[in-house]
C-alpha atoms as a PDB file:
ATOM      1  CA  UNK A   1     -77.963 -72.542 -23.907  1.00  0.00           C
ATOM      2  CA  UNK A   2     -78.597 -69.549 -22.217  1.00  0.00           C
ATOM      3  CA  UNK A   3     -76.994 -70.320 -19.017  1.00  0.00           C
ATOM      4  CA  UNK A   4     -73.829 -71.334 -21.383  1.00  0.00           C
ATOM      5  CA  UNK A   5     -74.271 -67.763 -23.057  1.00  0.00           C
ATOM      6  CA  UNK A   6     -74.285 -65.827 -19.899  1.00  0.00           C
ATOM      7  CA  UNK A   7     -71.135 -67.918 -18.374  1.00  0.00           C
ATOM      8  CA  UNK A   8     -69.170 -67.035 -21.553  1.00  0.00           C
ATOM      9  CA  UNK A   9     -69.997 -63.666 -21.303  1.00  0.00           C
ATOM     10  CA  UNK A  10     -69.125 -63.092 -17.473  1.00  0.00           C
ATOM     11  CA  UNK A  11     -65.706 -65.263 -18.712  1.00  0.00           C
ATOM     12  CA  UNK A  12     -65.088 -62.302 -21.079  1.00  0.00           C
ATOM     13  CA  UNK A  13     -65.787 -59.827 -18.788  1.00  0.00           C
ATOM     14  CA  UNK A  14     -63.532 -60.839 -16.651  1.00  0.00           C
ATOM     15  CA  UNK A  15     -60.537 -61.633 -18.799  1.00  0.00           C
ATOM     16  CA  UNK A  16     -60.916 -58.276 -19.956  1.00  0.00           C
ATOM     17  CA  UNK A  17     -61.045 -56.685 -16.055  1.00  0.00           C
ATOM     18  CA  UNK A  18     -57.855 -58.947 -15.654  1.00  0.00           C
ATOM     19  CA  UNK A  19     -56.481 -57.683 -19.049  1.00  0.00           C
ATOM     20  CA  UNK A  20     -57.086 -53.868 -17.808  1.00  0.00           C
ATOM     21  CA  UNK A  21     -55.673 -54.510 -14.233  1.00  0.00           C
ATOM     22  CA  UNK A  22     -52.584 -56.446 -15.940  1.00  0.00           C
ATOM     23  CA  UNK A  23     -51.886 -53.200 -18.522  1.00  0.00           C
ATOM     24  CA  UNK A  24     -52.206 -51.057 -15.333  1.00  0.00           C
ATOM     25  CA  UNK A  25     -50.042 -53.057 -13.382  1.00  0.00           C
ATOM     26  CA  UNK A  26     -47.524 -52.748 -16.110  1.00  0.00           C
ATOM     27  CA  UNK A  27     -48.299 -49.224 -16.732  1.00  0.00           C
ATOM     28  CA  UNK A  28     -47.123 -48.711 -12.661  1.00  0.00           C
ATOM     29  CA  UNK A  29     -44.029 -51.080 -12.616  1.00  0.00           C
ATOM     30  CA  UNK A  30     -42.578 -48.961 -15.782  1.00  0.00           C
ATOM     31  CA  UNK A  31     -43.116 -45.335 -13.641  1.00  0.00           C
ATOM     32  CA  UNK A  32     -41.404 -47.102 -10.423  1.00  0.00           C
ATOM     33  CA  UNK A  33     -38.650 -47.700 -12.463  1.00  0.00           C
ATOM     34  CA  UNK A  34     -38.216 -44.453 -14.061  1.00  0.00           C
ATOM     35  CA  UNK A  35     -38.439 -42.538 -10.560  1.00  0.00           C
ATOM     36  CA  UNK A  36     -36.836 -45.117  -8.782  1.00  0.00           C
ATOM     37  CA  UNK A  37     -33.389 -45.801  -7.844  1.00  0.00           C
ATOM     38  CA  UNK A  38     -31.767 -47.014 -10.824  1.00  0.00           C
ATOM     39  CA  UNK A  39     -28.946 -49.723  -9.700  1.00  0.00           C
ATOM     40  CA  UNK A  40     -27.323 -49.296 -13.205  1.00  0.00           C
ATOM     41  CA  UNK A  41     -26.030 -45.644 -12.040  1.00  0.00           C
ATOM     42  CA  UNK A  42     -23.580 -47.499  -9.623  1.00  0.00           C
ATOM     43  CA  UNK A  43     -21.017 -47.338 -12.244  1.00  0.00           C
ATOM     44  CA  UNK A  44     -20.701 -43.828 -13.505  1.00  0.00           C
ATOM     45  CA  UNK A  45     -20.920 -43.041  -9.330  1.00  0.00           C
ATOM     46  CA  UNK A  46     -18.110 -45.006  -8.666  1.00  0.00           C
ATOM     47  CA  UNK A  47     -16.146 -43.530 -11.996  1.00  0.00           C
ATOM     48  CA  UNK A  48     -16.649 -39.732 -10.545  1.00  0.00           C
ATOM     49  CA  UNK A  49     -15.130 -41.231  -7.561  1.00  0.00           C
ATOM     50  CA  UNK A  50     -11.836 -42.308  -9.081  1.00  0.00           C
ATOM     51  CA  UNK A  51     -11.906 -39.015 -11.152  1.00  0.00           C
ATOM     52  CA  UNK A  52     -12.006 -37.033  -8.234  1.00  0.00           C
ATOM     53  CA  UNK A  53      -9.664 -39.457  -6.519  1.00  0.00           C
ATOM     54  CA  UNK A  54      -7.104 -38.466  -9.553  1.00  0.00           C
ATOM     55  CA  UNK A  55      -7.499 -35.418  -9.469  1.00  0.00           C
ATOM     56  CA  UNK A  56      -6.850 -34.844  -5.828  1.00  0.00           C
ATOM     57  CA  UNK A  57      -3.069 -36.714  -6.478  1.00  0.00           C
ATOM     58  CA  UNK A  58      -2.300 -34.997  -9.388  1.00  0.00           C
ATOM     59  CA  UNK A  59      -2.981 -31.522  -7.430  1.00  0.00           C
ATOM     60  CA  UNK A  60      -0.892 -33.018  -4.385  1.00  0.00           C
ATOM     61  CA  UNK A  61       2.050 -33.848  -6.690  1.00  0.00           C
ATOM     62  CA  UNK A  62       2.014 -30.556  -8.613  1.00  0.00           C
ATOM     63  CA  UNK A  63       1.917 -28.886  -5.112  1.00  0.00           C
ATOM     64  CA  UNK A  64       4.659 -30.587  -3.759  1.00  0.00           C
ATOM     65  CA  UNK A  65       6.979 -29.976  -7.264  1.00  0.00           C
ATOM     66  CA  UNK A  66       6.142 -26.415  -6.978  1.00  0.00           C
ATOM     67  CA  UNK A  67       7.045 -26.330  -2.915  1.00  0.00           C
ATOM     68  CA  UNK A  68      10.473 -28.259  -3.957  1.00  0.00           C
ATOM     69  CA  UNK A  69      11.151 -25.904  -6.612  1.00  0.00           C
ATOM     70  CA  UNK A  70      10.711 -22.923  -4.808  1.00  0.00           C
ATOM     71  CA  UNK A  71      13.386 -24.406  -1.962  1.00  0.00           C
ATOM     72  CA  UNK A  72      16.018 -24.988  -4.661  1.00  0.00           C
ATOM     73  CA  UNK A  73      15.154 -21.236  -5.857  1.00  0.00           C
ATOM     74  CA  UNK A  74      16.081 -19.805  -2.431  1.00  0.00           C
ATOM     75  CA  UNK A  75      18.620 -22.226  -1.768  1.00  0.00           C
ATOM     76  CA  UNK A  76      20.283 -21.058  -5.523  1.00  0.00           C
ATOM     77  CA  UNK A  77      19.614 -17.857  -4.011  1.00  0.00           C
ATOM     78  CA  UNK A  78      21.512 -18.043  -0.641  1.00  0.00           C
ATOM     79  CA  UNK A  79      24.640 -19.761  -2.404  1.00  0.00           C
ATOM     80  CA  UNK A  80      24.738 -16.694  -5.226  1.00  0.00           C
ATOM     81  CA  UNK A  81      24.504 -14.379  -2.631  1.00  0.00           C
ATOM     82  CA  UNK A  82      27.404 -16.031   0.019  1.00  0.00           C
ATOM     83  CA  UNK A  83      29.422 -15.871  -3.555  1.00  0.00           C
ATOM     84  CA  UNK A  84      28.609 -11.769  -3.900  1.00  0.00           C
ATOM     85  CA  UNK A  85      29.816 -11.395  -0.671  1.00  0.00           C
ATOM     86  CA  UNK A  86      32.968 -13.200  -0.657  1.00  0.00           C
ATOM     87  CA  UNK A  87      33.640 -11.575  -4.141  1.00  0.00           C
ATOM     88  CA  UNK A  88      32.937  -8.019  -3.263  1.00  0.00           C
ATOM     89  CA  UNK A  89      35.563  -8.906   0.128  1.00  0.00           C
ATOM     90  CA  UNK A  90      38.222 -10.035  -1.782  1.00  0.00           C
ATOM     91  CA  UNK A  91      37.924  -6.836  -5.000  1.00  0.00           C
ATOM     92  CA  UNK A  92      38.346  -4.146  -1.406  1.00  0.00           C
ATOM     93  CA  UNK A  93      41.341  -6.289  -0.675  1.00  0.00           C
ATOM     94  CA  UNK A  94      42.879  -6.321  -4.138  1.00  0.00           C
ATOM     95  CA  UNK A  95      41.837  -2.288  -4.401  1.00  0.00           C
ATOM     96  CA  UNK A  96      39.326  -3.120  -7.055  1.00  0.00           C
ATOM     97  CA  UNK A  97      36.322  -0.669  -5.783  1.00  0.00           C
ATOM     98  CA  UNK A  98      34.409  -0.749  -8.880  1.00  0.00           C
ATOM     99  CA  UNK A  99      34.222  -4.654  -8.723  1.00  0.00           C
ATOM    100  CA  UNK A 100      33.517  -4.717  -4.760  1.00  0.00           C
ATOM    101  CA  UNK A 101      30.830  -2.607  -5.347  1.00  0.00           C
ATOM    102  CA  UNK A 102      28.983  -4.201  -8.584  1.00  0.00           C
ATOM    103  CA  UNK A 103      28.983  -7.353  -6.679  1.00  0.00           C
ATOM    104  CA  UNK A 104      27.534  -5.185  -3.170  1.00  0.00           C
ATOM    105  CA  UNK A 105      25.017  -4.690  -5.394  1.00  0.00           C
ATOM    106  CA  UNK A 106      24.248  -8.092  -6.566  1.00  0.00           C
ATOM    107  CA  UNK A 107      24.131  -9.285  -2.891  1.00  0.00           C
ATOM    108  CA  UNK A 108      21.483  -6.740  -2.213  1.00  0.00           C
ATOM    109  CA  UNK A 109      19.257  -7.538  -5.395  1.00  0.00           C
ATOM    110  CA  UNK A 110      19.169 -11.068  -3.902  1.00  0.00           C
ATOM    111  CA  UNK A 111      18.435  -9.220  -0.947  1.00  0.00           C
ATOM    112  CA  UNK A 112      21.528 -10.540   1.860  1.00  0.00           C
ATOM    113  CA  UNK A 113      20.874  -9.992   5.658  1.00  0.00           C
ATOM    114  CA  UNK A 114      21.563  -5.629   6.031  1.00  0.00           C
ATOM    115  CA  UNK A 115      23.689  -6.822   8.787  1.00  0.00           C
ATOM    116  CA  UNK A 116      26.273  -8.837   6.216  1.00  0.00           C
ATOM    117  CA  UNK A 117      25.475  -5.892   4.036  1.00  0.00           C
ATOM    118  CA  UNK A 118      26.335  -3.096   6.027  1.00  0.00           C
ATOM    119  CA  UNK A 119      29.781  -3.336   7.650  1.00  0.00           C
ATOM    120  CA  UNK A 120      30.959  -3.834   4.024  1.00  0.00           C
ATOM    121  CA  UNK A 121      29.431  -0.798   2.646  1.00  0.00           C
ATOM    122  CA  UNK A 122      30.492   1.178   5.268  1.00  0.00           C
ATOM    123  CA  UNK A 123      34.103  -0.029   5.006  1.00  0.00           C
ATOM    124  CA  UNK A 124      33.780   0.493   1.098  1.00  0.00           C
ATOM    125  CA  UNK A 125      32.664   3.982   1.362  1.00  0.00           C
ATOM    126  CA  UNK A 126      35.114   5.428   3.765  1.00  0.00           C
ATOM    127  CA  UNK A 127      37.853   4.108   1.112  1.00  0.00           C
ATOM    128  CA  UNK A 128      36.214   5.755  -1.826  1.00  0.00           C
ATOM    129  CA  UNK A 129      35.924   9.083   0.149  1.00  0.00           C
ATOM    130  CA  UNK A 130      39.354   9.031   1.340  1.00  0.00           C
ATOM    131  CA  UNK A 131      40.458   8.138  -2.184  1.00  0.00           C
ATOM    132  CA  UNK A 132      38.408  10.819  -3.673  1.00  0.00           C
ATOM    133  CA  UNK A 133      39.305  13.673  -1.418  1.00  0.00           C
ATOM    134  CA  UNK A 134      42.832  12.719  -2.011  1.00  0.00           C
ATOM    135  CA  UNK A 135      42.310  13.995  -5.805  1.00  0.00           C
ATOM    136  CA  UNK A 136      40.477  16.651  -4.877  1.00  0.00           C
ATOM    137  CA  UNK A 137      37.159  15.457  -5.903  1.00  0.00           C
ATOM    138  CA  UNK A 138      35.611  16.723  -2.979  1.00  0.00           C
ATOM    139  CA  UNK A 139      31.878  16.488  -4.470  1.00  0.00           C
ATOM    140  CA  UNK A 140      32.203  12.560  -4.060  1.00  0.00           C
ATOM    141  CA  UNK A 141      33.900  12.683  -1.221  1.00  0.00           C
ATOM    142  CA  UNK A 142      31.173  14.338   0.359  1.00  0.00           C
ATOM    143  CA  UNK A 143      28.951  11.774  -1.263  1.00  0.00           C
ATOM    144  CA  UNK A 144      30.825   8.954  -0.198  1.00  0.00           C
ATOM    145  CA  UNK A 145      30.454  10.768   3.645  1.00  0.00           C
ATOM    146  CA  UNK A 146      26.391  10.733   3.404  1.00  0.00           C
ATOM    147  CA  UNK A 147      26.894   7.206   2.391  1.00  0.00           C
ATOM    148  CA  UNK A 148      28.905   6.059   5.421  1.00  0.00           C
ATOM    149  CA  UNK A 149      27.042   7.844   7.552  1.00  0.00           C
ATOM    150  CA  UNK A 150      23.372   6.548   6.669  1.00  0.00           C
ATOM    151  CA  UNK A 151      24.995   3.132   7.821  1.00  0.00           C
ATOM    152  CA  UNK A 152      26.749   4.518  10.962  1.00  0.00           C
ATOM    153  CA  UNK A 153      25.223   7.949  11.776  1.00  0.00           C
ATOM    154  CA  UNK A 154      28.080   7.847  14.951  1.00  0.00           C
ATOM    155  CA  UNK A 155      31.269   7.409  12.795  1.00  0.00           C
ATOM    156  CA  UNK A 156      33.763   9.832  13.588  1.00  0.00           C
ATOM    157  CA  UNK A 157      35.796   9.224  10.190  1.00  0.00           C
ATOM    158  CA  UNK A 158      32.584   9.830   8.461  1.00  0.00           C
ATOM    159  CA  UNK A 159      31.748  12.704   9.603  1.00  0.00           C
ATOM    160  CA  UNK A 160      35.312  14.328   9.446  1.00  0.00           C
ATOM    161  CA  UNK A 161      35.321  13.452   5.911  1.00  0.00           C
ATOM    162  CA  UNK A 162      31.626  15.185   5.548  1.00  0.00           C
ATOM    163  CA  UNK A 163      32.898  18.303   7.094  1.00  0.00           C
ATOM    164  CA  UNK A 164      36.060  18.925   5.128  1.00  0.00           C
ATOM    165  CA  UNK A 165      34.102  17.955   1.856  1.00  0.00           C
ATOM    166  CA  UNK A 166      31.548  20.389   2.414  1.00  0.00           C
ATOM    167  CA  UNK A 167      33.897  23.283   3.511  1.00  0.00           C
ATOM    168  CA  UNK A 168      35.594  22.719  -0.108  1.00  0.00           C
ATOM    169  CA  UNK A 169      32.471  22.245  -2.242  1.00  0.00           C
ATOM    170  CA  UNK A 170      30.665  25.752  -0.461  1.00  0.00           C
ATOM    171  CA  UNK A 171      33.870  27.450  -1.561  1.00  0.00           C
ATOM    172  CA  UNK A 172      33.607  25.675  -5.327  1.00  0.00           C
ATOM    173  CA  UNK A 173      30.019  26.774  -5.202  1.00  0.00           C
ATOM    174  CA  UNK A 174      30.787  30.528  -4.290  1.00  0.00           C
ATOM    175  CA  UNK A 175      33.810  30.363  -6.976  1.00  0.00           C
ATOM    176  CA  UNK A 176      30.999  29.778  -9.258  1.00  0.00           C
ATOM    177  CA  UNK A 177      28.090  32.347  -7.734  1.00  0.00           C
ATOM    178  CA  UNK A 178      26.189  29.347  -6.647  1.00  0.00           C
ATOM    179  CA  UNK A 179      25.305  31.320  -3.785  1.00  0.00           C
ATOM    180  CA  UNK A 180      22.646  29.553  -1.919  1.00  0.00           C
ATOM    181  CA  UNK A 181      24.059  25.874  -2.605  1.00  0.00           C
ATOM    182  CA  UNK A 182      26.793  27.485  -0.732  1.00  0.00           C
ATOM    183  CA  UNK A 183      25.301  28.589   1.938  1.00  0.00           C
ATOM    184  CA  UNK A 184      23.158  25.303   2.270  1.00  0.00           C
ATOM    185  CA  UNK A 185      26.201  23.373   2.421  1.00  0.00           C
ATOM    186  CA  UNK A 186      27.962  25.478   5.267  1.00  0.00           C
ATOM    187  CA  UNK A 187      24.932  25.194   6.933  1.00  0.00           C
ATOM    188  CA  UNK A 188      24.992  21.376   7.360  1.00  0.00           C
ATOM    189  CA  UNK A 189      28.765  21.949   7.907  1.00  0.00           C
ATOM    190  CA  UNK A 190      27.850  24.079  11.094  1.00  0.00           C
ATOM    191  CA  UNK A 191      25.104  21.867  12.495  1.00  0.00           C
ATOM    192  CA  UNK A 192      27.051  18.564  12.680  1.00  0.00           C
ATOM    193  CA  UNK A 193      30.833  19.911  12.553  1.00  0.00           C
ATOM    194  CA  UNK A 194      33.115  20.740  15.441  1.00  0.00           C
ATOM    195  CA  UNK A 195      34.889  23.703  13.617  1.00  0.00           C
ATOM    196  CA  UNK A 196      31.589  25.825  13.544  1.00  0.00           C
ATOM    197  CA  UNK A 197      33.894  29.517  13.659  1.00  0.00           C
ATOM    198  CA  UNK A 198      35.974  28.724  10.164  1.00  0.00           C
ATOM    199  CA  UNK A 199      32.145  27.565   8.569  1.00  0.00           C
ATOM    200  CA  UNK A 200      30.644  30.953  10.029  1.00  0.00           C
ATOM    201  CA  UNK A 201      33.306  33.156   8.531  1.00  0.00           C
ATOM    202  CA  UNK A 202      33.193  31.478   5.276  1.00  0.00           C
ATOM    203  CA  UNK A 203      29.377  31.592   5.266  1.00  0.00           C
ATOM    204  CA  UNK A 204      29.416  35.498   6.267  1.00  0.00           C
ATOM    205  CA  UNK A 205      31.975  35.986   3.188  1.00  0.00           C
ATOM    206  CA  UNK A 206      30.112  34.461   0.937  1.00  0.00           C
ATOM    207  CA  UNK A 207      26.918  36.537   1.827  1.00  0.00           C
ATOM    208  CA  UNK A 208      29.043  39.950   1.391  1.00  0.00           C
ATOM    209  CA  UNK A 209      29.762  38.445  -1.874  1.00  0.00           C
ATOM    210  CA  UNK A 210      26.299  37.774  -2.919  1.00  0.00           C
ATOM    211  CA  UNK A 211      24.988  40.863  -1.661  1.00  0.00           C
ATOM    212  CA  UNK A 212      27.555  42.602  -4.116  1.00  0.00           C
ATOM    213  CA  UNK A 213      27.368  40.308  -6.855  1.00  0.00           C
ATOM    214  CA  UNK A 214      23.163  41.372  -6.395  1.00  0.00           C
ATOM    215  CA  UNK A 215      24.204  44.882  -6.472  1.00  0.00           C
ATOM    216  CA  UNK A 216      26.297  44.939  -9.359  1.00  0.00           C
ATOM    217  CA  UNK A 217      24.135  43.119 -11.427  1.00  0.00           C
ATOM    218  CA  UNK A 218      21.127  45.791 -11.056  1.00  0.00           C
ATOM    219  CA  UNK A 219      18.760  43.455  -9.299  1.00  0.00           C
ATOM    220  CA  UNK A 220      17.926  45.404  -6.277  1.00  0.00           C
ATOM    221  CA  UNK A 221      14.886  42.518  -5.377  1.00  0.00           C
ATOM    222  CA  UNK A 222      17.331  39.963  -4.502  1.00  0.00           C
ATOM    223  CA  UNK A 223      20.207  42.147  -2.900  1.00  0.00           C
ATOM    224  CA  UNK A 224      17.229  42.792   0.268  1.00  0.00           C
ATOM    225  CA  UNK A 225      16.642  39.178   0.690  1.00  0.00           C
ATOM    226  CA  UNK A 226      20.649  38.557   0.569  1.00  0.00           C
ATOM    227  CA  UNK A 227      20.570  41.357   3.092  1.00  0.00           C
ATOM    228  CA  UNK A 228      17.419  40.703   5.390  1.00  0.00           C
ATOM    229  CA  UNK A 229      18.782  37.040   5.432  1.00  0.00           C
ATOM    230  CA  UNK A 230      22.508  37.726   6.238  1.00  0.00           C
ATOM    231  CA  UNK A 231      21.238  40.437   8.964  1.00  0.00           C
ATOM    232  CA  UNK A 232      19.142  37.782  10.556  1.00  0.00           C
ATOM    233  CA  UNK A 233      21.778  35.499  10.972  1.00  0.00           C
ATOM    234  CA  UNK A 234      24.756  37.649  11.521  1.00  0.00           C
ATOM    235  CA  UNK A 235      23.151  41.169  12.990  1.00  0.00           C
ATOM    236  CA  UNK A 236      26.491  42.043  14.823  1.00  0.00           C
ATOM    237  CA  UNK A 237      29.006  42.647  11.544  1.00  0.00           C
ATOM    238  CA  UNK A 238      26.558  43.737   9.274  1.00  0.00           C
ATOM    239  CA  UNK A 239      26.771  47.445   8.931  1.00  0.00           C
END
């Protein structure tokens, strides 16, 4: 009886040792698992894949739209401004200046080649200042001159027009006592024009007159400048 007693309680003993290491076997195979790989993340892996995937074509296709769109743009572009051309041709052919030059301007807002640009401005402009010093509107004429010559500083037309406009607006501008726009005006004349003597004279007139018109109006200040200028640039007739 007693070795029967102490064999059941070594049996007990050890179911409970085997009980203990079974729980802590357990207890470890449930923390592998946790920091483990987990095999059932394979699926949400492979989802982000074919998200990304997505993704990636839908931004190839929207680049490529936007890339086609913009060539139809400049394309639509390039045909409008051919059209502008050709239009603003044919209005200096039929004599319709306002019309060639409202679709000049169109061509350059879609911003033509200056070299397609340029041979049609200057031909425009020379028109318009020949048509405009032929009505004596000399102050558009001369406009018209700058114009034609910013686009061909060398033309001789252009700058025959410039000169003669100039002449006549100095002499509007003295008409009027607008003394120094005057003499500004027959200065530009004498730098650039052939006929320097005639814009010399007219200049040393219109200095007498200044100096006078000073004089008579009381304002002894600005009858010296008139004078101290006019004797530095013409110190032989000034008495």
């Amino acid at each position: 009886m007693h070795a029967y007693k102490k064999n059941e309680e070594f049996l007990n003993e050890t179911k409970e040792i085997l009980r203990d290491e079974y729980v802590a076997f357990q207890e470890n195979l449930t923390d592998n698992s946790v920091t483990g790989p987990n095999f059932e993340d394979k699926p949400l892996f492979l989802i982000r894949l074919r998200q990304a995937i997505f993704v990636s074509i839908i931004s190839g296709i929207i680049v490529i739209i936007g890339i086609v769109i913009i060539g139809v743009f400049i394309r639509s572009m390039q045909i409008k401004s051919k059209e502008s051309l050709q239009l603003a041709r044919n209005c200096i052919q039929s004599g319709d200046y306002s019309c060639a030059k409202s679709h000049l301007l169109m061509a350059k807002r879609l911003m033509v080649n200056k070299n397609s640009l340029s041979p049609l401005y200057l031909h425009l402009s020379i028109i318009l200042a020949k048509d405009a010093f032929e009505h004596d509107q000399f102050d558009i004429a001369l406009e018209q001159a700058n114009l034609c010559l910013e686009f061909d500083q060398g033309n001789i037309e252009c700058k025959n027009i410039k000169c003669d406009a100039s002449y006549l607006v100095a002499e509007r501008y003295a008409h009027i006592a607008e003394w120094k726009q005057s003499i500004n005006l027959l200065d530009d004349v004498i730098i650039i024009c052939p006929n320097i003597e005639k814009a010399r004279s007219l200049q040393e007139d219109i200095y007498e007159r200044w100096y006078l018109d000073a004089l008579n109006r009381n304002n002894s200040l600005e009858a010296r400048k008139v004078k101290t200028q006019w004797l530095a640039r013409y110190p032989e007739n000034l008495e």
